[in-house]
Protein backbone atom coordinates (compact mmCIF):
# COMPACT_ATOMS: atom_id res chain seq x y z
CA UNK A 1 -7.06 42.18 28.76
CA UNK A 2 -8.83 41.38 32.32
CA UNK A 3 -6.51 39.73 34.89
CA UNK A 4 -8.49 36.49 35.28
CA UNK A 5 -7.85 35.79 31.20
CA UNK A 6 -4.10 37.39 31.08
CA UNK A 7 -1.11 34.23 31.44
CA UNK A 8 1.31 34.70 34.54
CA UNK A 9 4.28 35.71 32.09
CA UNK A 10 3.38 37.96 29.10
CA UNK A 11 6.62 38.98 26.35
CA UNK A 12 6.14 42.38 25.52
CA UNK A 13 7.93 43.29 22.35
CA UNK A 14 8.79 46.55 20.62
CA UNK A 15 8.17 47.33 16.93
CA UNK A 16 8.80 49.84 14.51
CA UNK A 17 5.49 49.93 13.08
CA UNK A 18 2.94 47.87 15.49
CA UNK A 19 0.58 47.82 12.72
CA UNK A 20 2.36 46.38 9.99
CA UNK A 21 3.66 43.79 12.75
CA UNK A 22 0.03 43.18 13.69
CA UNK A 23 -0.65 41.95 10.11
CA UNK A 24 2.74 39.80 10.08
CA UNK A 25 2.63 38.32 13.00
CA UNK A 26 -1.29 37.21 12.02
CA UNK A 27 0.11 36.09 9.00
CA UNK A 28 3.11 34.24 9.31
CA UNK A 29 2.50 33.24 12.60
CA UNK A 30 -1.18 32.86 12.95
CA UNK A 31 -1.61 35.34 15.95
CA UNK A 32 -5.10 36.61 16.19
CA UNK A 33 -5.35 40.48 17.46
CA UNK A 34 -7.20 41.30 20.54
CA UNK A 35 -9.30 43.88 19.13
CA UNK A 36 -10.27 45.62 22.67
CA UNK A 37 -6.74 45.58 23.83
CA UNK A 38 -5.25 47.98 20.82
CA UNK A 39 -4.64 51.56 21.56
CA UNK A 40 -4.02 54.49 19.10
CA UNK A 41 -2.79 58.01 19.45
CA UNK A 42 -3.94 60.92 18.03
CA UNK A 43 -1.36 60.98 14.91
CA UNK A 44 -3.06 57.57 14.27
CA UNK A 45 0.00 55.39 15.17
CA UNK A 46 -0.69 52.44 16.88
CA UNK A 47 1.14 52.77 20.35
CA UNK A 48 -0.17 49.15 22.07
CA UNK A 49 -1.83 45.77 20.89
CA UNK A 50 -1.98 42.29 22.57
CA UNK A 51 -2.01 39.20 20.43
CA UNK A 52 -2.73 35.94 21.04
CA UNK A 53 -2.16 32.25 20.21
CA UNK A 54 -3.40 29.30 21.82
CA UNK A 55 -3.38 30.45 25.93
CA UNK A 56 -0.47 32.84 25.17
CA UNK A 57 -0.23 36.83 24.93
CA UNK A 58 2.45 38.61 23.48
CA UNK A 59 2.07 42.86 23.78
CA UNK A 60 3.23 44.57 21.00
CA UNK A 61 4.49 48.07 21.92
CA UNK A 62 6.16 51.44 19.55
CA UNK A 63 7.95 53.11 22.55
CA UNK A 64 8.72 55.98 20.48
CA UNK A 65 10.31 57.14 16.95
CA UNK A 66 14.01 56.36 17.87
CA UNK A 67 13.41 52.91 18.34
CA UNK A 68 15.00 50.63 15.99
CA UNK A 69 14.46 46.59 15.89
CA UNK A 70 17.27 44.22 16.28
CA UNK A 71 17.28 43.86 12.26
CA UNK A 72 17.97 47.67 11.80
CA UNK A 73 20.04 48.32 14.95
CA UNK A 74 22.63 45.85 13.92
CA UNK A 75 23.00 47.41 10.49
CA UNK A 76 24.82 50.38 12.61
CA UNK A 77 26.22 48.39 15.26
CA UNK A 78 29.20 46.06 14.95
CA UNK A 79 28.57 43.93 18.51
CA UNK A 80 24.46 43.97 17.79
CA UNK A 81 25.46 42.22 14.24
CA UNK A 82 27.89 40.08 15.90
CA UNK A 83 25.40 38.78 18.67
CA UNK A 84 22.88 38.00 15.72
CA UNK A 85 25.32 35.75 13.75
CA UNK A 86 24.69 32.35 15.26
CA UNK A 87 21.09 31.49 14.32
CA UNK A 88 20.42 30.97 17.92
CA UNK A 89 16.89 32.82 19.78
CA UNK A 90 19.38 34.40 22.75
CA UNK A 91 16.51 36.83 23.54
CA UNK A 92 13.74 35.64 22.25
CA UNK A 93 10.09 34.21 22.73
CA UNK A 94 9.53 30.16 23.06
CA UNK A 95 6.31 29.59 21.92
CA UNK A 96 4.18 25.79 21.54
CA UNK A 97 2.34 24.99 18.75
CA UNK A 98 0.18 22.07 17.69
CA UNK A 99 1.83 20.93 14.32
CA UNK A 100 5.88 22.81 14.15
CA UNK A 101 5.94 21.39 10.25
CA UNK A 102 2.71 23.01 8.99
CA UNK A 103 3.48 26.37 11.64
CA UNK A 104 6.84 26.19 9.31
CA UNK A 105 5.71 26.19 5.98
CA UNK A 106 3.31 28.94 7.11
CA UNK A 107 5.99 31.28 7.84
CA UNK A 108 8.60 30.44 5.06
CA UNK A 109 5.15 30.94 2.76
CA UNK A 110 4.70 34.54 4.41
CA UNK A 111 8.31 35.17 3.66
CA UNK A 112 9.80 34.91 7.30
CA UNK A 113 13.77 34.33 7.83
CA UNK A 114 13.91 31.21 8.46
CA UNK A 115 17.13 30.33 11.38
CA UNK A 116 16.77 26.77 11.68
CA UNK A 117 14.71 23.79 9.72
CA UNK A 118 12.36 21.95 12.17
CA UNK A 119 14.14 19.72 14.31
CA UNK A 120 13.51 17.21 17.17
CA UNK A 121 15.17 17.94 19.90
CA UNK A 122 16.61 15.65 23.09
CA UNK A 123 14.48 17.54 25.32
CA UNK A 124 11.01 16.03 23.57
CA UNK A 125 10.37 18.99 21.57
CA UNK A 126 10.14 19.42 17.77
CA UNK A 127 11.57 23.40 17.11
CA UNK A 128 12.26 25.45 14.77
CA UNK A 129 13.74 29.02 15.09
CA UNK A 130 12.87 32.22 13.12
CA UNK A 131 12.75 36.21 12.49
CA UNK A 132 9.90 38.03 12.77
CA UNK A 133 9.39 41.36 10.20
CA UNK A 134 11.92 43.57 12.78
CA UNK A 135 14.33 40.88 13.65
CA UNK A 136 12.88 39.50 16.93
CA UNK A 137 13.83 35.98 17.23
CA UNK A 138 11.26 33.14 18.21
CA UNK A 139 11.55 29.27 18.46
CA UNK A 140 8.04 27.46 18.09
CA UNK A 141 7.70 24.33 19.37
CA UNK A 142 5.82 20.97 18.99
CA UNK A 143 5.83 18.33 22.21
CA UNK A 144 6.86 15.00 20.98
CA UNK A 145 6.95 11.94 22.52
């Protein structure tokens, strides 16, 4: 993505197959792929994509095949399961949306894990909080007034 169009803060998050993410994310989340911005390697494994929704850009990365998400490291590790308990996004991606309710029903419908119903909040927001495919944690949000 050219400088001029890329926001001033971009997430970049790691996946276990950035493919099959690609498809999810589009799916439950309504991302849309930039097409020009996905790389491949020579095994045919999709090392880099960018995806966007509304003004935002999250990268989507596979730094290698030891990587594990947060879903599959905290089957083998006590404190990683522990942290996930609470259905709070600790590290996580905040992301604004136009309608929360039908961006919810969306992703329950695409068979997301749902943390947290949507929910106005005393900060003006209406959020909800969820898992994507790996176990990365977003909250989308709806201004409210």
């Amino acid at each position: 993505m050219s400088t001029e169009r890329m926001p001033t803060i971009v997430p970049m998050l790691s996946y276990e197959n950035v493919e099959a993410a690609i498809d999810w994310l589009a799916r439950a989340f309504g991302f849309q792929e930039a097409t020009d911005e996905r790389y491949t390697e020579p095994d045919g494994r999709i090392s880099h994509a960018e995806m966007r929704l509304g003004g935002g850009v999250v990268m989507l990365g596979h730094p290698s095949d030891q990587y594990e998400g947060p879903r599959r490291h905290a089957e083998s590790c006590e404190p990683a399961r522990r942290w996930r308990e609470p259905g709070y996004v600790v590290d996580g991606v905040h992301a604004l949306v136009e309608d929360v309710g039908e961006h919810f029903r969306r992703a329950k419908e695409a068979g997301a894990t749902i943390l947290s119903e949507p929910e106005d909040q005393p900060y003006g927001e209406r959020v909800y909080r969820v898992e994507d495919l790996d176990g990365h944690r977003w909250m989308f949000a709806q201004i409210i007034d």
